[in-house]
N, C-alpha and C. Protein backbone atom coordinates (compact mmCIF):
# COMPACT_ATOMS: atom_id res chain seq x y z
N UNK A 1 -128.72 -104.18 -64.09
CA UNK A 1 -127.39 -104.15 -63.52
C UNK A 1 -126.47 -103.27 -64.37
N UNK A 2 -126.94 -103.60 -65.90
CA UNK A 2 -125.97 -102.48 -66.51
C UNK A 2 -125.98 -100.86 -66.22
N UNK A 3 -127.32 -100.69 -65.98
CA UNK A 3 -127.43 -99.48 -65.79
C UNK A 3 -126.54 -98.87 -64.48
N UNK A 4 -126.93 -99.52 -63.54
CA UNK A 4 -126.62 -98.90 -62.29
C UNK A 4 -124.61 -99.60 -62.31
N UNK A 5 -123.96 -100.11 -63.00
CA UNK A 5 -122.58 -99.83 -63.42
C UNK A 5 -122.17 -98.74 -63.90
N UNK A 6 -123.05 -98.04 -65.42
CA UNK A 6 -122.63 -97.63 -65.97
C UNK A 6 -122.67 -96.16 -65.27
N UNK A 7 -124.01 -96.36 -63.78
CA UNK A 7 -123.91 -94.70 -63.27
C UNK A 7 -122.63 -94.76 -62.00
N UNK A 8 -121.88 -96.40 -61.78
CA UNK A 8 -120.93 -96.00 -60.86
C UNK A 8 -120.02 -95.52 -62.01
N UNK A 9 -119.56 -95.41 -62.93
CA UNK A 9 -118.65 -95.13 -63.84
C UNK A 9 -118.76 -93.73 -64.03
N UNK A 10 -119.80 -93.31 -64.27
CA UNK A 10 -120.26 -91.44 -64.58
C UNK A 10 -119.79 -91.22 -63.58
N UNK A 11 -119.88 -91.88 -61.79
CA UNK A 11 -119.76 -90.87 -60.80
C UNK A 11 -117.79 -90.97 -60.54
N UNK A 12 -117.96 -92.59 -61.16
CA UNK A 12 -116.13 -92.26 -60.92
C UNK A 12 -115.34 -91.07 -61.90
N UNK A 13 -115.69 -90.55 -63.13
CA UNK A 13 -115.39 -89.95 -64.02
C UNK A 13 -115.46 -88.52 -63.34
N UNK A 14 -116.67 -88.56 -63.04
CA UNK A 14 -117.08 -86.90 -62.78
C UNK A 14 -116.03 -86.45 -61.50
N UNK A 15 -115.60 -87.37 -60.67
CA UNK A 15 -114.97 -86.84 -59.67
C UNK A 15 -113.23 -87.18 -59.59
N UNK A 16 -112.79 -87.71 -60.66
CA UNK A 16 -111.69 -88.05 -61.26
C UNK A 16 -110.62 -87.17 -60.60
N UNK A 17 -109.91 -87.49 -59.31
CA UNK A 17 -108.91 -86.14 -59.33
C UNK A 17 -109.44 -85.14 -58.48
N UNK A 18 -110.54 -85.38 -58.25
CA UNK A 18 -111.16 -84.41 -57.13
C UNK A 18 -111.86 -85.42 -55.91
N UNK A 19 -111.75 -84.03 -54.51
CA UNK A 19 -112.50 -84.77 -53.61
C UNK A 19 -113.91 -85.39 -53.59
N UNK A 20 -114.23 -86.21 -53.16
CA UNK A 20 -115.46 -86.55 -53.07
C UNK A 20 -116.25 -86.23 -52.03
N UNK A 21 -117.56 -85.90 -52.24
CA UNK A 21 -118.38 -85.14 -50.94
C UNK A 21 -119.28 -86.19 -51.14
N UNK A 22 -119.03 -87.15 -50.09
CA UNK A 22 -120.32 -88.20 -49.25
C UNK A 22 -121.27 -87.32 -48.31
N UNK A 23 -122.39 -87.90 -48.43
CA UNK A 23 -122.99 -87.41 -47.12
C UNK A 23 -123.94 -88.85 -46.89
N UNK A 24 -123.73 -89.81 -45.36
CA UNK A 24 -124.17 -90.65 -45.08
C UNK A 24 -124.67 -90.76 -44.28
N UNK A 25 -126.08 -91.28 -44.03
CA UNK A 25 -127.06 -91.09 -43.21
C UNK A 25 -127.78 -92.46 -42.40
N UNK A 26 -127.53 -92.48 -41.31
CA UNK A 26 -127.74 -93.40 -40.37
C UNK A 26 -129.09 -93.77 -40.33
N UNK A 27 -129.48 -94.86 -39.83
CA UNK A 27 -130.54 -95.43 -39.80
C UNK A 27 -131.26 -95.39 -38.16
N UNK A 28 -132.50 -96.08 -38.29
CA UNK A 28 -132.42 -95.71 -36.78
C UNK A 28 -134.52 -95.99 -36.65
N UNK A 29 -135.41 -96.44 -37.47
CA UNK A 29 -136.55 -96.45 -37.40
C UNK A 29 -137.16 -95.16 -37.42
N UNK A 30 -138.03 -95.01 -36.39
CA UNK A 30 -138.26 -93.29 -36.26
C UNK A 30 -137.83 -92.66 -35.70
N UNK A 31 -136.23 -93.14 -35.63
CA UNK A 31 -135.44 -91.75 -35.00
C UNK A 31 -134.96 -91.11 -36.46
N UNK A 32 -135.54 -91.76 -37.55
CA UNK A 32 -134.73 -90.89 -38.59
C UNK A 32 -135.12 -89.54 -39.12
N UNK A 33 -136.01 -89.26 -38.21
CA UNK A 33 -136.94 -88.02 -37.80
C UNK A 33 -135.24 -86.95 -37.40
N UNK A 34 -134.54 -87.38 -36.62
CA UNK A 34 -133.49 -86.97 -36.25
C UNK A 34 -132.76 -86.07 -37.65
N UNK A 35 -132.29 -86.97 -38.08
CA UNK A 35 -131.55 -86.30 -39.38
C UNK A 35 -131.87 -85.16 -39.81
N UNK A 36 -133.19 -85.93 -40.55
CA UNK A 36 -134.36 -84.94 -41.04
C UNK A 36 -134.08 -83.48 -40.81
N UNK A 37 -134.33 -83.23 -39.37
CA UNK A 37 -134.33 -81.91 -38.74
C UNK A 37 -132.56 -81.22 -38.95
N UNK A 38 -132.20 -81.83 -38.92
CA UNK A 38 -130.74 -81.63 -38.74
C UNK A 38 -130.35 -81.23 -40.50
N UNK A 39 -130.75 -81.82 -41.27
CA UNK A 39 -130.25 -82.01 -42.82
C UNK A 39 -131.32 -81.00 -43.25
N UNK A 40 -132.51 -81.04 -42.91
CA UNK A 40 -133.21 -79.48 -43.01
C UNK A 40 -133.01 -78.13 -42.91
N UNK A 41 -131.78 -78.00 -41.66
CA UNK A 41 -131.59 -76.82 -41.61
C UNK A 41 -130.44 -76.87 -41.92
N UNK A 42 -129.35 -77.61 -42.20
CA UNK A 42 -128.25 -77.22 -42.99
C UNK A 42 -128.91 -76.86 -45.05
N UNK A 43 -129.93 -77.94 -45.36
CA UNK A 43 -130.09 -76.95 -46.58
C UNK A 43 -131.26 -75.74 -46.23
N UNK A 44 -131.28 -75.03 -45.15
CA UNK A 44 -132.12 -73.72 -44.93
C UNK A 44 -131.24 -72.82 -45.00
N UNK A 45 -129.59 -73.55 -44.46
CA UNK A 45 -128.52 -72.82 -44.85
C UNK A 45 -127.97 -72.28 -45.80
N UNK A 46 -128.02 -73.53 -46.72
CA UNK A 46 -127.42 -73.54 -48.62
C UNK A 46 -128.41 -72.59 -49.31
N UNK A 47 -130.19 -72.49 -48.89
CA UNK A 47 -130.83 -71.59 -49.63
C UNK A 47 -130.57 -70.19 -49.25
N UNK A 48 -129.79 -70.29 -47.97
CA UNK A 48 -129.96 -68.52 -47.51
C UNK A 48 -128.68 -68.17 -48.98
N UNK A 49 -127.75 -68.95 -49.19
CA UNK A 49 -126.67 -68.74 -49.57
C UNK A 49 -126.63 -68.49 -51.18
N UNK A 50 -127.41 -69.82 -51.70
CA UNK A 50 -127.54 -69.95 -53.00
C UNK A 50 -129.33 -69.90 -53.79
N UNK A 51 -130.02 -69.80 -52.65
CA UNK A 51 -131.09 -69.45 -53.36
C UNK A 51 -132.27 -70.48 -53.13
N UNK A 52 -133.19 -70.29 -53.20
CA UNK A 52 -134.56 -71.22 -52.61
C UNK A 52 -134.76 -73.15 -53.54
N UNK A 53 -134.02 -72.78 -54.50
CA UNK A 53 -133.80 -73.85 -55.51
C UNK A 53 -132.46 -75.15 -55.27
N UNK A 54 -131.59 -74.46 -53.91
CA UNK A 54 -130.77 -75.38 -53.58
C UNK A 54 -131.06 -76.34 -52.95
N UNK A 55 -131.00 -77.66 -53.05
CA UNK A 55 -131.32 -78.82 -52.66
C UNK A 55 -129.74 -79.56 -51.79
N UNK A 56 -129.52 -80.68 -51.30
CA UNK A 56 -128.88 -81.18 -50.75
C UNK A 56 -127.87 -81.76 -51.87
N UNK A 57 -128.72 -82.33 -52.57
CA UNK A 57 -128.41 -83.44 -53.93
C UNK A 57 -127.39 -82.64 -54.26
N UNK A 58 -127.40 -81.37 -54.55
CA UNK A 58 -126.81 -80.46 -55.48
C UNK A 58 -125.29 -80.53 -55.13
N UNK A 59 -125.02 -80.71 -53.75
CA UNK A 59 -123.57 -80.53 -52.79
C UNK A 59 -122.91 -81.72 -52.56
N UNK A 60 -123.48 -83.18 -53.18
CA UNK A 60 -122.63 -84.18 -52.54
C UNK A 60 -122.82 -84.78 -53.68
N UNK A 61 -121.88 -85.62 -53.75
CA UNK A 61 -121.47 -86.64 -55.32
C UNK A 61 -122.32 -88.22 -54.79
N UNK A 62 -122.29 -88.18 -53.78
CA UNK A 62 -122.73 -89.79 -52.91
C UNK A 62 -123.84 -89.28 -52.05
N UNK A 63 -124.88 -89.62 -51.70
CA UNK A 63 -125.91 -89.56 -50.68
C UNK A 63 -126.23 -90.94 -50.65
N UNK A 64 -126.14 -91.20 -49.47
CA UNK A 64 -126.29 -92.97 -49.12
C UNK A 64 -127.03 -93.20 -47.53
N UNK A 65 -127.54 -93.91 -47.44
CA UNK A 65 -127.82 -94.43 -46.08
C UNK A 65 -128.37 -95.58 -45.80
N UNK A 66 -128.80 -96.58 -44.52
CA UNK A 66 -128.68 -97.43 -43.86
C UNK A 66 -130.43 -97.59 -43.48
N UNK A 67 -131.08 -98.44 -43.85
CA UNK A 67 -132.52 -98.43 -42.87
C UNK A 67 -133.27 -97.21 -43.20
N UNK A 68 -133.51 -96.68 -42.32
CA UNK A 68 -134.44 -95.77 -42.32
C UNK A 68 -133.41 -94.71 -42.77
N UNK A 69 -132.34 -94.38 -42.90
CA UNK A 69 -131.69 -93.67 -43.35
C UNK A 69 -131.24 -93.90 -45.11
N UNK A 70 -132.05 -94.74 -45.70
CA UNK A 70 -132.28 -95.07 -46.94
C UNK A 70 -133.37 -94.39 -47.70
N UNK A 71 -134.34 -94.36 -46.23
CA UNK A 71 -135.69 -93.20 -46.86
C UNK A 71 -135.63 -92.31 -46.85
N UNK A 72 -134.67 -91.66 -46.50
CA UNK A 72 -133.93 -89.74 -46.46
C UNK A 72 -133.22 -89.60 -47.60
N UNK A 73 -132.04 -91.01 -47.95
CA UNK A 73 -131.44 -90.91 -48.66
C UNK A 73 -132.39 -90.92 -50.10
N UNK A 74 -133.37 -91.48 -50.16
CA UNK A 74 -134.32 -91.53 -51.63
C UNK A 74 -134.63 -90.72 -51.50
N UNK A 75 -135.56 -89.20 -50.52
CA UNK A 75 -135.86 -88.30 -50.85
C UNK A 75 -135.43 -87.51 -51.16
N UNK A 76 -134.06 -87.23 -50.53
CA UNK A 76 -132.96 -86.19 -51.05
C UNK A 76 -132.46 -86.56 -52.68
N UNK A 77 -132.81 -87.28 -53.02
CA UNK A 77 -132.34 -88.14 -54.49
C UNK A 77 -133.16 -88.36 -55.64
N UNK A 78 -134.47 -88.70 -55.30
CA UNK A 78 -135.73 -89.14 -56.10
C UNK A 78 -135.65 -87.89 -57.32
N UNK A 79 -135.35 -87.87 -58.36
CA UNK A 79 -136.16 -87.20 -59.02
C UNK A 79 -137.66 -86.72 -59.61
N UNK A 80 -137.42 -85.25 -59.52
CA UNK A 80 -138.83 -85.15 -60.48
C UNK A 80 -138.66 -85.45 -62.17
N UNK A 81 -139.39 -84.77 -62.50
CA UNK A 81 -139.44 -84.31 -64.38
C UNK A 81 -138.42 -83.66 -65.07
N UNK A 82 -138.20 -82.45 -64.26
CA UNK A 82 -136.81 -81.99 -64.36
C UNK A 82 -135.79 -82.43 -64.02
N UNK A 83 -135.57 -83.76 -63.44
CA UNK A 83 -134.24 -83.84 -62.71
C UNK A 83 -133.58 -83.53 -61.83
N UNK A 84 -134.69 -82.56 -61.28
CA UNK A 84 -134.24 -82.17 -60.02
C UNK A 84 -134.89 -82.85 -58.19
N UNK A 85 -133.99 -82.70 -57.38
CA UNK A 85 -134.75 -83.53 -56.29
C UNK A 85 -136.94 -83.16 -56.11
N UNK A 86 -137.12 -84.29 -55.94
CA UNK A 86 -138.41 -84.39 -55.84
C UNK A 86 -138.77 -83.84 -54.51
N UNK A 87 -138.07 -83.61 -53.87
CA UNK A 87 -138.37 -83.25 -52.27
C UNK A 87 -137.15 -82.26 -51.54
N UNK A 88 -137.59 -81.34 -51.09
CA UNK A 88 -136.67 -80.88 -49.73
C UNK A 88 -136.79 -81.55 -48.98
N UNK A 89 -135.43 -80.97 -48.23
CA UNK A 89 -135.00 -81.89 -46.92
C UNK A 89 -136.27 -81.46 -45.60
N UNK A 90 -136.35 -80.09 -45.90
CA UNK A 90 -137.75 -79.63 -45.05
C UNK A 90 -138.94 -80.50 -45.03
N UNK A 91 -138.97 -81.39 -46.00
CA UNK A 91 -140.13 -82.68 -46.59
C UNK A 91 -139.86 -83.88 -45.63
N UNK A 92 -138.68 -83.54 -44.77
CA UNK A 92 -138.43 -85.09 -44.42
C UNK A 92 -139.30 -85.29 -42.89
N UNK A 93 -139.52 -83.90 -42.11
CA UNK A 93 -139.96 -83.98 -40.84
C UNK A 93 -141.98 -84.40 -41.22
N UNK A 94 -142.29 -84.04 -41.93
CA UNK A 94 -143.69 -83.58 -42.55
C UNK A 94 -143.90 -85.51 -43.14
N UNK A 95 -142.84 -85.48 -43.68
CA UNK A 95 -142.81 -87.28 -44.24
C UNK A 95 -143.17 -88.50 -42.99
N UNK A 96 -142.34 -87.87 -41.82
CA UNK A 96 -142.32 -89.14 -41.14
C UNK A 96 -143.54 -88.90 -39.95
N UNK A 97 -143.70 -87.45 -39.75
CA UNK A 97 -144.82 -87.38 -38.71
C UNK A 97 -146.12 -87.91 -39.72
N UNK A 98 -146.26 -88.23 -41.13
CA UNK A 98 -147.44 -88.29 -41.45
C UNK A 98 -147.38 -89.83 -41.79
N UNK A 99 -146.43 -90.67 -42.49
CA UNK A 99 -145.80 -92.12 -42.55
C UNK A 99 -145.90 -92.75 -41.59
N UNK A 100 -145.15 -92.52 -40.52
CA UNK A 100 -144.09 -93.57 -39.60
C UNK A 100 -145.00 -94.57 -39.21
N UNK A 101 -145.83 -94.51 -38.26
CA UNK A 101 -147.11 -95.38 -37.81
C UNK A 101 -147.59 -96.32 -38.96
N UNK A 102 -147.09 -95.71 -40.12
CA UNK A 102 -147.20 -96.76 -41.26
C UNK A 102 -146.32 -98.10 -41.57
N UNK A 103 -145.20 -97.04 -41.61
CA UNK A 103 -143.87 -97.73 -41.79
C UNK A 103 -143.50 -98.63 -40.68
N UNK A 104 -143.44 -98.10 -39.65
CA UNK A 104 -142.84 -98.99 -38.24
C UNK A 104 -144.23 -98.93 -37.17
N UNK A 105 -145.03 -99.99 -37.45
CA UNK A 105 -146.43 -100.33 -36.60
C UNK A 105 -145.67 -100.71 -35.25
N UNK A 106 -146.64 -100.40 -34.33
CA UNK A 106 -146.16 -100.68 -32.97
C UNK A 106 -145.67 -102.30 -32.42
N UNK A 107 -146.44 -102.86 -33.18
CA UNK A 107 -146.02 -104.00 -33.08
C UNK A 107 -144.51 -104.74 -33.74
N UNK A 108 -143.96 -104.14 -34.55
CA UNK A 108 -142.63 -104.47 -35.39
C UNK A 108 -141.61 -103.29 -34.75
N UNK A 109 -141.41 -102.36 -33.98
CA UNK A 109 -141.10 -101.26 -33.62
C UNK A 109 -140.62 -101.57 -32.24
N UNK A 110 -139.91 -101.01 -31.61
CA UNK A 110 -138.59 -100.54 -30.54
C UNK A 110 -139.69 -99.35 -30.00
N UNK A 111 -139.28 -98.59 -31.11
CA UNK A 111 -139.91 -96.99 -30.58
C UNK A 111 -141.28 -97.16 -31.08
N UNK A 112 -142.25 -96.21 -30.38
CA UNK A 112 -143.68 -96.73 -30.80
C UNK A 112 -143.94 -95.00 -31.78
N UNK A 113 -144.73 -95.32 -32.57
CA UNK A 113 -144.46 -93.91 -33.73
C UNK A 113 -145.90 -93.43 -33.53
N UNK A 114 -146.06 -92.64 -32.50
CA UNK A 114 -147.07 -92.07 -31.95
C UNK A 114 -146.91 -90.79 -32.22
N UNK A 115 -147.58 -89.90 -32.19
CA UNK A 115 -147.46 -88.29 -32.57
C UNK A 115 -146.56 -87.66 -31.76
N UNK A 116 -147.14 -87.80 -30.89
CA UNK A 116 -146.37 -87.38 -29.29
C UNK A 116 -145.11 -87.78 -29.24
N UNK A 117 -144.76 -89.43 -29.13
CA UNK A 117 -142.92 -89.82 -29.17
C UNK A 117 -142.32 -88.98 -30.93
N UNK A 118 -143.30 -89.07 -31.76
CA UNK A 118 -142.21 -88.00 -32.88
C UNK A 118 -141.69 -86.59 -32.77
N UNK A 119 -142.85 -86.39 -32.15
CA UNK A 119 -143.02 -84.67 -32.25
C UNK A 119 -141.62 -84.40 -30.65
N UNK A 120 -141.72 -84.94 -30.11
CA UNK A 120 -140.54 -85.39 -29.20
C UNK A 120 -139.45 -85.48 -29.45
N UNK A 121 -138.79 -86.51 -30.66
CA UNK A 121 -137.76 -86.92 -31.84
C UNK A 121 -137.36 -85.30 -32.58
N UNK A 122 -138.59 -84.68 -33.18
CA UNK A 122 -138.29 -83.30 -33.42
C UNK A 122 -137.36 -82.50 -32.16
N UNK A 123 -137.72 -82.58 -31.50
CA UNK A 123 -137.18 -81.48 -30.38
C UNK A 123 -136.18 -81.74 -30.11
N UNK A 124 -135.67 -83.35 -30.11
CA UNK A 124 -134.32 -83.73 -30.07
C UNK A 124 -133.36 -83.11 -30.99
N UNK A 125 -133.85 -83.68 -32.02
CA UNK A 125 -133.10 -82.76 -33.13
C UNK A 125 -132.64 -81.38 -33.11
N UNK A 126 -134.23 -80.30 -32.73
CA UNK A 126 -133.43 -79.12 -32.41
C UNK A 126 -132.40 -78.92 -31.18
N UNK A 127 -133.00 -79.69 -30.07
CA UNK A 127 -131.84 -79.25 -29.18
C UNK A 127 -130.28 -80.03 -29.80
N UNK A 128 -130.01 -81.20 -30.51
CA UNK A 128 -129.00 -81.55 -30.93
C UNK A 128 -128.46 -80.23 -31.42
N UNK A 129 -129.03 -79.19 -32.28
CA UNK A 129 -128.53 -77.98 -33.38
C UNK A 129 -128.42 -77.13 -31.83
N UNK A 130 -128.26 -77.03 -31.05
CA UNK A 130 -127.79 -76.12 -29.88
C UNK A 130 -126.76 -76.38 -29.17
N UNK A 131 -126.24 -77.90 -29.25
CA UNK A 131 -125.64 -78.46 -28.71
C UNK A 131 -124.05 -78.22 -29.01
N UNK A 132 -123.17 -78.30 -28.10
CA UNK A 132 -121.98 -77.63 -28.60
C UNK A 132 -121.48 -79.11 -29.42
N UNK A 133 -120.68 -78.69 -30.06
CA UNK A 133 -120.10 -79.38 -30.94
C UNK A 133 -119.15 -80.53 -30.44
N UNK A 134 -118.89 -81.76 -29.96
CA UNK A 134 -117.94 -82.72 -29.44
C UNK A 134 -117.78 -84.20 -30.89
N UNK A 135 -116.87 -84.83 -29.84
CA UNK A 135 -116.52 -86.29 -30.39
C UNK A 135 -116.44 -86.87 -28.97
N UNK A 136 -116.47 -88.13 -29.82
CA UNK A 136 -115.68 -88.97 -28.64
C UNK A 136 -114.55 -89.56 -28.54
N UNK A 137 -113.92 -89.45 -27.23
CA UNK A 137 -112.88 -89.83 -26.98
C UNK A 137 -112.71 -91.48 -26.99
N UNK A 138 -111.77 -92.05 -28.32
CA UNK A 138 -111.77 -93.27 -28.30
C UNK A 138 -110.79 -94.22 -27.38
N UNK A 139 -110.10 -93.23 -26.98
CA UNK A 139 -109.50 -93.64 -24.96
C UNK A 139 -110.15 -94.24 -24.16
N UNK A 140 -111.21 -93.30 -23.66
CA UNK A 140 -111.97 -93.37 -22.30
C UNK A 140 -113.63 -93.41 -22.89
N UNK A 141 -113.59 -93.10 -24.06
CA UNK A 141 -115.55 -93.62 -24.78
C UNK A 141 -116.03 -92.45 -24.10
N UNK A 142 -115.75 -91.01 -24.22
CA UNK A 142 -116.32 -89.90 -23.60
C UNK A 142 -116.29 -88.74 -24.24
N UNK A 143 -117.80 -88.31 -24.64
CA UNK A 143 -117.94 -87.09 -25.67
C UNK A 143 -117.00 -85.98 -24.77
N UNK A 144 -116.36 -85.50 -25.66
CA UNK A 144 -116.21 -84.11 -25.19
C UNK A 144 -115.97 -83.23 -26.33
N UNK A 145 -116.63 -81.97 -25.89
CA UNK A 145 -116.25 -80.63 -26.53
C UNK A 145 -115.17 -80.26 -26.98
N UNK A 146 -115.68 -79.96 -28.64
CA UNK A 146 -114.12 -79.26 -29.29
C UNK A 146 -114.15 -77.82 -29.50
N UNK A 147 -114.69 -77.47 -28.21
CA UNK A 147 -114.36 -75.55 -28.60
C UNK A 147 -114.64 -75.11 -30.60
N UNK A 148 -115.70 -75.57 -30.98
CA UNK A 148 -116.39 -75.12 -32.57
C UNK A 148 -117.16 -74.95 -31.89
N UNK A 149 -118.20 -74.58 -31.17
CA UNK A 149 -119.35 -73.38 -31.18
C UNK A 149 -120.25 -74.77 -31.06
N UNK A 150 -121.37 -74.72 -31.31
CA UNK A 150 -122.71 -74.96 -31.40
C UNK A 150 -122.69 -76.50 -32.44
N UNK A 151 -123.42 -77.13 -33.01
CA UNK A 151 -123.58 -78.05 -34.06
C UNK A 151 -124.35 -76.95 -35.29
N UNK A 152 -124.88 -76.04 -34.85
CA UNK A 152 -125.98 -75.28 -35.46
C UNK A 152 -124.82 -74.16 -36.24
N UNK A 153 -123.67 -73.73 -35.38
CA UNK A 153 -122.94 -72.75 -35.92
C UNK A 153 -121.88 -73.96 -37.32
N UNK A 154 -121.75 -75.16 -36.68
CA UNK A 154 -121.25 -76.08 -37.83
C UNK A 154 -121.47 -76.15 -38.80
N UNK A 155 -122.92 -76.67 -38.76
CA UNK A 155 -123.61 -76.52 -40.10
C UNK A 155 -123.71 -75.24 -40.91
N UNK A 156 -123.61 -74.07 -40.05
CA UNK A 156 -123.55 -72.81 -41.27
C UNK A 156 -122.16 -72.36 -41.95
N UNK A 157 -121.42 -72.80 -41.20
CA UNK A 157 -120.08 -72.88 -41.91
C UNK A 157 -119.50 -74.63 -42.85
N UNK A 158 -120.30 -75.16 -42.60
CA UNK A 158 -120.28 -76.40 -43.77
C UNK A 158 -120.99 -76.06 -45.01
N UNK A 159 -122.03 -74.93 -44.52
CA UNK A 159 -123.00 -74.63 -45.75
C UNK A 159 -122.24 -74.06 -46.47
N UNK A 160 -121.12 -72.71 -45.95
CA UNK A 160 -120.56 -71.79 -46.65
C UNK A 160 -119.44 -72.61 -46.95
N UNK A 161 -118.79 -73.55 -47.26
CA UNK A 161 -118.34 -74.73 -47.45
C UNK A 161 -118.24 -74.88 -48.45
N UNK A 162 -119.39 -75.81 -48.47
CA UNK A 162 -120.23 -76.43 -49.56
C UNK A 162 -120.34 -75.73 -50.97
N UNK A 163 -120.96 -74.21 -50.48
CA UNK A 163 -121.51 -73.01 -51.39
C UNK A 163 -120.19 -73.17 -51.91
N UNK A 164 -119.18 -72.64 -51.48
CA UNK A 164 -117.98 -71.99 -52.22
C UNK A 164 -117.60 -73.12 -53.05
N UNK A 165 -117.65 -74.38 -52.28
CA UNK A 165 -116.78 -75.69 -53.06
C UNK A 165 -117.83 -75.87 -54.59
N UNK A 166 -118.91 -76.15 -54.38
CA UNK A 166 -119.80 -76.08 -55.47
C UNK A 166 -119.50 -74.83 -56.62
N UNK A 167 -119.67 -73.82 -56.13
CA UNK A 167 -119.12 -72.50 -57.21
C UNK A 167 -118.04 -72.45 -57.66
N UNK A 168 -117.30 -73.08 -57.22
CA UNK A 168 -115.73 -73.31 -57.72
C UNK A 168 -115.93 -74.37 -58.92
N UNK A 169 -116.53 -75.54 -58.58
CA UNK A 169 -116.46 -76.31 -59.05
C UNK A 169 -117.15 -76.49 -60.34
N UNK A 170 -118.50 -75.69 -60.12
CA UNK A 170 -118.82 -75.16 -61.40
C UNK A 170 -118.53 -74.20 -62.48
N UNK A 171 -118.03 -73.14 -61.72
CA UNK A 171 -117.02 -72.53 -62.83
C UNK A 171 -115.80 -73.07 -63.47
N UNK A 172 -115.62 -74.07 -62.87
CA UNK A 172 -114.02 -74.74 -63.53
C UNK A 172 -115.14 -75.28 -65.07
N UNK A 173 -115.81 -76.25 -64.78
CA UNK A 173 -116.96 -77.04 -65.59
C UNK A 173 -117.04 -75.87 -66.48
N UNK A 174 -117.35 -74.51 -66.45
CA UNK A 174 -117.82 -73.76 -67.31
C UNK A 174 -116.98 -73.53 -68.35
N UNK A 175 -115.94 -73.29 -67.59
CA UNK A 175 -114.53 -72.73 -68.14
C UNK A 175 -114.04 -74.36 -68.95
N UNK A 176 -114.06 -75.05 -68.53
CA UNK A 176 -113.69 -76.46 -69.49
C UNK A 176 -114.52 -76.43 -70.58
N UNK A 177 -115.57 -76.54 -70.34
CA UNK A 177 -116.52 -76.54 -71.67
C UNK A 177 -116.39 -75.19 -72.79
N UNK A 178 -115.88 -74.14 -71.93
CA UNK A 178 -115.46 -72.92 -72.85
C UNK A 178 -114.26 -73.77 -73.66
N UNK A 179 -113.58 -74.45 -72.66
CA UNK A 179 -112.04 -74.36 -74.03
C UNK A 179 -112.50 -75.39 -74.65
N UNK A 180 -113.29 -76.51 -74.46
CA UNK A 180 -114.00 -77.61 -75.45
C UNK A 180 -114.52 -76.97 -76.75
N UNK A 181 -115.31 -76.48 -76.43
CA UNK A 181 -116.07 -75.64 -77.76
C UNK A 181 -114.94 -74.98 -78.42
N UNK A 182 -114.12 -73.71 -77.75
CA UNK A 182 -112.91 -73.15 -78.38
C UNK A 182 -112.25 -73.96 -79.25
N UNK A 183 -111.83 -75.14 -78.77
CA UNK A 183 -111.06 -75.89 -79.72
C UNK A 183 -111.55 -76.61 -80.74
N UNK A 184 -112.94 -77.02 -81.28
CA UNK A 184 -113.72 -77.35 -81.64
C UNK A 184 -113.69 -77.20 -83.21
């Protein structure tokens, strides 16, 4: 217990005064195949931007999720040796088509985790990344379109987002630790 205090304390410190970037991930059995695809190609985004070594982990202070959205959230998180994520998000579609039938047997399961209903779940996903961008209306309970383009054009401008907010944020870090040492 001490431990996991003393890392809510690092994360309250580190973000002291600054925004916080959550990224929270829904649950859902083997629809979390869903995400997957979706959180895959937003970091296919971050590597076009920052390089083959960018991970998800790298862009959000919080990665959290719910159910099956707990097992995305550990892979995006798990460390290796280095400290760095043990897995791409590209790991997550490859994870559950080869898992799920493990994880959620037909018998304990809603959705039955057959090759065929995943590989299905995939396609959802991509057509979700084609899909124009909406909410719902908490009036009348009715998605509609907010004239932003695509979900797919979203995510590449969250990436370039992200990129810039991260580079900012590390050069400030650089530049602090310059005047740390300076004064030293």
């Amino acid at each position: 217990m001490e431990n996991s205090m003393s890392k809510l304390f690092e994360i309250e410190e580190s973000v002291s005064g600054k925004l916080v970037r959550i990224l929270c991930i829904d649950g859902g059995g083997i629809r979390g195949i869903i995400p997957g695809v979706i959180l895959s190609y937003l970091e296919s985004e971050l590597q076009k931007l920052e390089g083959e070594d960018a991970r998800l982990a790298d862009y959000f202070d919080v990665i959290a999720g719910t159910s099956t959205g707990g097992l995305v959230t550990a892979m995006l998180t798990a460390p290796n040796e280095n400290n760095r994520p043990l897995f791409a998000a590209k790991d997550i579609k490859k994870f559950y088509l080869n898992e799920c039938p493990k994880i959620f047997p037909q018998h304990c399961s809603v959705d039955i985790a057959t090759k065929e209903n995943l590989d299905d779940l995939v396609k959802v996903g991509e057509k979700l990344l084609k899909k124009a961008v909406s909410r719902v209306n908490l009036e009348n309970e009715i998605y509609e379109t907010c004239n932003q383009g695509t979900n797919e054009e979203a995510l590449i401008r969250l990436a370039q987002v992200l990129s810039k907010e991260k580079r900012l944020r590390d050069s400030e870090e650089l530049f602090q630790d310059s005047l740390d040492n300076f004064y030293v």
